[in-house]
N, C-alpha and C. Protein backbone atom coordinates (compact mmCIF):
# COMPACT_ATOMS: atom_id res chain seq x y z
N UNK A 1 98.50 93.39 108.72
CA UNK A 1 97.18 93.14 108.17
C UNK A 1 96.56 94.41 107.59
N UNK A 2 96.82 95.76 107.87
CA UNK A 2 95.93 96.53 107.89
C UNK A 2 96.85 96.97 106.53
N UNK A 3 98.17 96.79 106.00
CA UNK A 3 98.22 97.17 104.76
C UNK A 3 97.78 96.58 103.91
N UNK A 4 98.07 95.08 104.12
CA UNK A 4 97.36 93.70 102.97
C UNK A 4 96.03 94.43 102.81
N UNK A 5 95.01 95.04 103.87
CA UNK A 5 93.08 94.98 103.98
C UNK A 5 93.44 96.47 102.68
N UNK A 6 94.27 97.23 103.27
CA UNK A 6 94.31 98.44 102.18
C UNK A 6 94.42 98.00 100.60
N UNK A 7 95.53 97.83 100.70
CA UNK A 7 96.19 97.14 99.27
C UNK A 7 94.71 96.70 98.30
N UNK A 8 94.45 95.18 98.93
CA UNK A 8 93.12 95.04 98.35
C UNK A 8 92.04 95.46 98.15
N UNK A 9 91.86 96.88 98.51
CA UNK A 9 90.69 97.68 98.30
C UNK A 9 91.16 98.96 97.69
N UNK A 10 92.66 98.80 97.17
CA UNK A 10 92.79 100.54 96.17
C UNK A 10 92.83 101.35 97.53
N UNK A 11 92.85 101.24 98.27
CA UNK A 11 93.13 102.83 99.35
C UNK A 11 94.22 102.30 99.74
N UNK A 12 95.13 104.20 99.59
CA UNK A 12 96.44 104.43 99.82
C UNK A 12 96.90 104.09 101.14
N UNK A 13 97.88 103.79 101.45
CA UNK A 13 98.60 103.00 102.76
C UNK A 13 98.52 104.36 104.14
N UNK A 14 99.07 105.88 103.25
CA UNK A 14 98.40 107.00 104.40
C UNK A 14 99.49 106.79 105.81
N UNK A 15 100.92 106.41 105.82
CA UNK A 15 101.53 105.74 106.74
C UNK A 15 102.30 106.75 107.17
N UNK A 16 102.41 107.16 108.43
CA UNK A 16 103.76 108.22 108.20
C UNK A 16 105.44 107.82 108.57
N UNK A 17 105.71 106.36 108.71
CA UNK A 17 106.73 105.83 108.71
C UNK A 17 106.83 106.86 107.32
N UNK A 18 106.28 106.36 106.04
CA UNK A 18 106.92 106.33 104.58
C UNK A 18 107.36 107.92 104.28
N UNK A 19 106.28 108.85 105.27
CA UNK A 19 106.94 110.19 105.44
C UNK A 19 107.90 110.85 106.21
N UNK A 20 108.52 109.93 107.11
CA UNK A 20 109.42 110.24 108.03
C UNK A 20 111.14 109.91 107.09
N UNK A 21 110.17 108.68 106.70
CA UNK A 21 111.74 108.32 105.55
C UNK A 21 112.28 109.56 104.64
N UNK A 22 111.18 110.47 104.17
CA UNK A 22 111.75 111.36 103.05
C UNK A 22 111.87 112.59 103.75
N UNK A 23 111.13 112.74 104.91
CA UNK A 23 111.22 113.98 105.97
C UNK A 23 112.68 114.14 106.23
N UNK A 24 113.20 115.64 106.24
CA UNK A 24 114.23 115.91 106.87
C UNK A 24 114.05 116.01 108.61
N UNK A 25 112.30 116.68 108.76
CA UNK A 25 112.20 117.63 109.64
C UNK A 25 111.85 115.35 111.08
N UNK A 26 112.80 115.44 112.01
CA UNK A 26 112.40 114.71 113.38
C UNK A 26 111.52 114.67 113.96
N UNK A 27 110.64 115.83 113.99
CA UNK A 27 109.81 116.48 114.80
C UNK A 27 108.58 115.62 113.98
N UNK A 28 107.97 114.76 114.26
CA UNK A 28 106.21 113.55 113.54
C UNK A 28 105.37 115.14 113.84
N UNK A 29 105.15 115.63 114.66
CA UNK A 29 104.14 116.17 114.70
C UNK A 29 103.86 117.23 113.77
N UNK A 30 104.93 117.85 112.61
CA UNK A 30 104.97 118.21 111.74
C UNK A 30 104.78 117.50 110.72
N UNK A 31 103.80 116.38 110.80
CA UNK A 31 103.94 115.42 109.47
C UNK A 31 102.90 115.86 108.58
N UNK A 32 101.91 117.22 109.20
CA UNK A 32 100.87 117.10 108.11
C UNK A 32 101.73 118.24 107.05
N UNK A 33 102.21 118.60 107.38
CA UNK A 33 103.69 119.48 106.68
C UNK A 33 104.09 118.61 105.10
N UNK A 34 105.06 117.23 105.84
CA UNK A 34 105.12 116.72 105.20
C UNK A 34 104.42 116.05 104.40
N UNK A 35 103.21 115.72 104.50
CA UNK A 35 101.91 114.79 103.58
C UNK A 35 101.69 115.60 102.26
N UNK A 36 102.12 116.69 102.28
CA UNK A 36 102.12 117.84 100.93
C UNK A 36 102.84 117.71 99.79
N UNK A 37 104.41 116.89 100.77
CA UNK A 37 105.71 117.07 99.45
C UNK A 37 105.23 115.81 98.43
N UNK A 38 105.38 116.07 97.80
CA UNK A 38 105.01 115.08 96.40
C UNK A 38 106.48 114.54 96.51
N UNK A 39 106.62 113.15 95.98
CA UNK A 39 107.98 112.58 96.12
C UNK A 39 107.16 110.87 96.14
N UNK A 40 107.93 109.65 95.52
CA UNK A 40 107.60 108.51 95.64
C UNK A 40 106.99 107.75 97.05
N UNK A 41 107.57 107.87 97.91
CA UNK A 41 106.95 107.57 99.08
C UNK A 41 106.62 107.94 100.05
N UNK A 42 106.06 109.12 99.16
CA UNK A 42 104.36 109.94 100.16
C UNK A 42 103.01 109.07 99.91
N UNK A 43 103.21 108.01 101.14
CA UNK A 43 101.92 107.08 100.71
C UNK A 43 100.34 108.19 101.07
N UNK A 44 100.65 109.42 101.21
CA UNK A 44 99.42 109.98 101.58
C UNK A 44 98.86 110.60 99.87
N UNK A 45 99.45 110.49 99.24
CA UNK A 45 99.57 110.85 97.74
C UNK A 45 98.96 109.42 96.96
N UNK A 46 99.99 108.49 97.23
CA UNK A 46 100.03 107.72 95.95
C UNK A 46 99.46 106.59 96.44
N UNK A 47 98.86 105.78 95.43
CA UNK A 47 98.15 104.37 95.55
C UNK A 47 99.67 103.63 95.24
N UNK A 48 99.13 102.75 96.12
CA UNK A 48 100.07 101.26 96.12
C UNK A 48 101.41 101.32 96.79
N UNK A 49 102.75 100.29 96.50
CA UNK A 49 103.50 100.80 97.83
C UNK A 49 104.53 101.78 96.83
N UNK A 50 105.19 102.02 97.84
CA UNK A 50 106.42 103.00 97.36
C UNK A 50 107.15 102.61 96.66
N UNK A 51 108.32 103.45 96.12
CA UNK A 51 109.52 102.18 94.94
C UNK A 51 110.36 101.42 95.68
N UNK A 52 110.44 101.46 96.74
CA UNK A 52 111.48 100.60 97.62
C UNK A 52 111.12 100.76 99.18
N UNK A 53 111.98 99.48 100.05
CA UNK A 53 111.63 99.51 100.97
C UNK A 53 111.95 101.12 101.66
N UNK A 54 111.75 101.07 103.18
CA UNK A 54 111.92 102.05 103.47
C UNK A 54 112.91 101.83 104.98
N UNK A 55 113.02 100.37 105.17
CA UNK A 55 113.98 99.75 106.30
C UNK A 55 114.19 98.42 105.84
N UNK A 56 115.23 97.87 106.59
CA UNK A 56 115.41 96.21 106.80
C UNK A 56 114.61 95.42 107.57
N UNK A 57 113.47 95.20 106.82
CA UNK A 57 112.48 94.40 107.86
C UNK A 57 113.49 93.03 108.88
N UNK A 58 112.54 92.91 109.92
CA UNK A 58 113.55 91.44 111.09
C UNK A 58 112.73 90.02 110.09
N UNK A 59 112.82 89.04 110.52
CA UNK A 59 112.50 87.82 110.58
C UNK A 59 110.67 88.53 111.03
N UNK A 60 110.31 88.22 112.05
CA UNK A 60 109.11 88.29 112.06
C UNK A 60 107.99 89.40 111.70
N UNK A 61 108.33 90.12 110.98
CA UNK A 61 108.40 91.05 109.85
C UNK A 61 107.96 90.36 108.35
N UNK A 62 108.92 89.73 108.12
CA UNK A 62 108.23 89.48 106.82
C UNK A 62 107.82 88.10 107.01
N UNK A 63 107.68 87.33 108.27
CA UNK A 63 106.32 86.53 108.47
C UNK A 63 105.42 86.98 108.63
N UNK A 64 105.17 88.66 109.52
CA UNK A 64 103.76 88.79 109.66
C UNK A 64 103.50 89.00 107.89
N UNK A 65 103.91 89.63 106.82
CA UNK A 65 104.32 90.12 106.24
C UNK A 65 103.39 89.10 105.13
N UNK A 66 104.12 87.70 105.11
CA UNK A 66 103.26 86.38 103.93
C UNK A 66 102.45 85.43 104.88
N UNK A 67 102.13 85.69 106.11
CA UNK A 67 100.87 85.04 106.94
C UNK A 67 100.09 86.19 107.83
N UNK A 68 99.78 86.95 107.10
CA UNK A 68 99.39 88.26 108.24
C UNK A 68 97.67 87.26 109.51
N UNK A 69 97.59 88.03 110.19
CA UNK A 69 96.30 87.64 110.93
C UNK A 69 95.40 87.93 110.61
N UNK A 70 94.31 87.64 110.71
CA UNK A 70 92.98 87.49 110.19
C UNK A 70 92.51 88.75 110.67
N UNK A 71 91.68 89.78 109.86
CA UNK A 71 90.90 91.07 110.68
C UNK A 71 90.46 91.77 109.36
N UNK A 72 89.72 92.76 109.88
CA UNK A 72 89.33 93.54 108.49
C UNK A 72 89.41 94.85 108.77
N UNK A 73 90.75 94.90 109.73
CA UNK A 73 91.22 96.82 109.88
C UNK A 73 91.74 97.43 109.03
N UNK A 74 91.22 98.69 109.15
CA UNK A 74 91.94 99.84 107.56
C UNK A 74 92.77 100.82 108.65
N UNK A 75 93.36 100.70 110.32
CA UNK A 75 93.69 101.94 110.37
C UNK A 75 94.51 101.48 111.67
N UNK A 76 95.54 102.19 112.37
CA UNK A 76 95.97 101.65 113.36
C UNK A 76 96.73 103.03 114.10
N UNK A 77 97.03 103.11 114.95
CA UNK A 77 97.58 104.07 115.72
C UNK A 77 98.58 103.56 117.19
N UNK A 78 99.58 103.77 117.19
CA UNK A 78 100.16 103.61 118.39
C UNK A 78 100.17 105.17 119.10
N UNK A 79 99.11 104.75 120.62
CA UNK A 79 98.66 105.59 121.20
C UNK A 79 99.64 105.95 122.82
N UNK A 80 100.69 105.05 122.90
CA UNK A 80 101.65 105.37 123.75
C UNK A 80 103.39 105.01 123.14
N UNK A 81 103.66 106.25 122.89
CA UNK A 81 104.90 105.64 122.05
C UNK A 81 106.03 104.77 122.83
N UNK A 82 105.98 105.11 123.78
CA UNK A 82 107.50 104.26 125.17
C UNK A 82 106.59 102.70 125.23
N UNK A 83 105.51 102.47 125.32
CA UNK A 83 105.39 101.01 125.71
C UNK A 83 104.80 100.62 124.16
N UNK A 84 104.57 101.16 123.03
CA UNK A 84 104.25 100.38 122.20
C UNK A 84 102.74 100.15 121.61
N UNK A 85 101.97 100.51 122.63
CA UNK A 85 100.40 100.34 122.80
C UNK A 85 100.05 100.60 121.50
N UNK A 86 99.49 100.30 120.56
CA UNK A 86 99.00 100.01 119.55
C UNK A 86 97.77 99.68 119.24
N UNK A 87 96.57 100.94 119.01
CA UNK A 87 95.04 100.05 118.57
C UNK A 87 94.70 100.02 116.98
N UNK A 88 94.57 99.14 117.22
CA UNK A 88 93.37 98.87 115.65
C UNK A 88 91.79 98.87 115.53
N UNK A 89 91.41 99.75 114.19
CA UNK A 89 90.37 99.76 114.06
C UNK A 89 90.09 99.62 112.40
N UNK A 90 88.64 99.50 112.10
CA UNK A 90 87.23 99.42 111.02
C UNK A 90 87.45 100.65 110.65
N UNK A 91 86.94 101.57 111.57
CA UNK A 91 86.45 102.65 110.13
C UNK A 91 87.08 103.81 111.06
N UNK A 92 87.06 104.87 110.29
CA UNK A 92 88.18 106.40 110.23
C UNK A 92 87.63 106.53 112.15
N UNK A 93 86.35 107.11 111.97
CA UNK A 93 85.66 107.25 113.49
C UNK A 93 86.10 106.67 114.39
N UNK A 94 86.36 105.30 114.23
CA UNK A 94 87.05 104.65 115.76
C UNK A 94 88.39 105.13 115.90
N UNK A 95 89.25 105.11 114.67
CA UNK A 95 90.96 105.73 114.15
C UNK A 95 90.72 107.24 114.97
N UNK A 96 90.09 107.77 114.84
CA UNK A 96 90.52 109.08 115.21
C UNK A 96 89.92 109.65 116.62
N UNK A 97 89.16 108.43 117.30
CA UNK A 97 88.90 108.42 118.49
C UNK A 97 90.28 108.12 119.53
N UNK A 98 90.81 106.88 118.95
CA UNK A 98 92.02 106.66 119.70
C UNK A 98 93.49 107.57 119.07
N UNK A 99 93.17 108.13 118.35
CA UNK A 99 93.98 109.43 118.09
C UNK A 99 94.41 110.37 119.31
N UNK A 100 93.04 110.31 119.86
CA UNK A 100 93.03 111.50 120.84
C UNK A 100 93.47 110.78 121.98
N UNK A 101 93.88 109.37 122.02
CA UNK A 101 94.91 109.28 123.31
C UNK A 101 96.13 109.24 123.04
N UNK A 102 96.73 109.02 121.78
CA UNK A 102 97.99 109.52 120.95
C UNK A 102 98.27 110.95 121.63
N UNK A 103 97.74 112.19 121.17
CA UNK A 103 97.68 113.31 121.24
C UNK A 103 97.75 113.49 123.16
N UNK A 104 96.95 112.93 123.67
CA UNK A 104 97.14 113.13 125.61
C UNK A 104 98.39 112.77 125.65
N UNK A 105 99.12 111.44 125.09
CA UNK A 105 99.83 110.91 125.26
C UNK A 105 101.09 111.92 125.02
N UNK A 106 100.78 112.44 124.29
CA UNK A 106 102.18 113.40 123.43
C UNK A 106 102.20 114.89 124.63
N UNK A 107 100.97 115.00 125.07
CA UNK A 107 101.33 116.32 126.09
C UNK A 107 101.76 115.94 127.26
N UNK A 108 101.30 114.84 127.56
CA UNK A 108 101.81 114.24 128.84
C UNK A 108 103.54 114.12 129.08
N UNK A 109 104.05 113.48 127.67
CA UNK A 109 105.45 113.33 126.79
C UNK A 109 106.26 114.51 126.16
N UNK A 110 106.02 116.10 126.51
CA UNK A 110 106.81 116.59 125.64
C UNK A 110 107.63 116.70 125.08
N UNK A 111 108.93 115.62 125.67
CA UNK A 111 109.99 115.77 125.39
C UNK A 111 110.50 114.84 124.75
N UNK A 112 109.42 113.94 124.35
CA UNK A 112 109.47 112.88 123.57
C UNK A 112 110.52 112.38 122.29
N UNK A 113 109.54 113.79 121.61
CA UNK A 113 110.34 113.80 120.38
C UNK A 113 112.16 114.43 120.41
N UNK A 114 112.41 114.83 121.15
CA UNK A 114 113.98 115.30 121.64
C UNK A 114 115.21 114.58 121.45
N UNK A 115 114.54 113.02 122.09
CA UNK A 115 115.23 111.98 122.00
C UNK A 115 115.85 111.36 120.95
């Protein structure tokens, strides 16, 4: 939902899946690194989607995909990466409130990214 709410309002998707795809570097927490390289699918750059996918979506994937759920979020964050936890929000302020349990989450996790 929260790309469909983008899409239709002209603001860029801002995703860092789409920068991990062109990233050499494993390490996400170097992604503001990457948000710099100019290249097709730096959605932190460019309006609209990239030139191609960037995985093999599953089955319920590209159902959420042509029936998404009803909401009017622009922003989302998964704030525990091992279970998935995932919040959505309205506006940047709430996004970057639950940021900061992303970020606990990641010191708590150092070794996260290793794996």
């Amino acid at each position: 939902r929260v790309f469909a709410n983008r899409l239709e309002i002209d603001m860029r998707l801002e995703t860092d899946p789409t920068i991990s795809y062109s990233y050499s570097g494993k390490d996400m927490s170097e992604v503001s690194k990457a948000e710099q390289l100019e290249h097709g699918y730096n959605t932190y750059l460019i309006k609209g989607l990239p030139p191609g996918p960037i995985a093999s979506p599953g089955a319920l994937a590209l159902e959420a995909t042509l029936s998404p759920v009803d909401g009017d979020w622009l922003f989302f964050v998964t704030i525990n990466l091992e279970s998935g936890e995932t919040k959505f929000s309205k506006t940047l302020a709430e996004h970057e409130s639950y940021v900061v349990f992303l970020r606990q989450w990641e010191k708590e996790n150092p070794d996260w990214y290793d794996n």
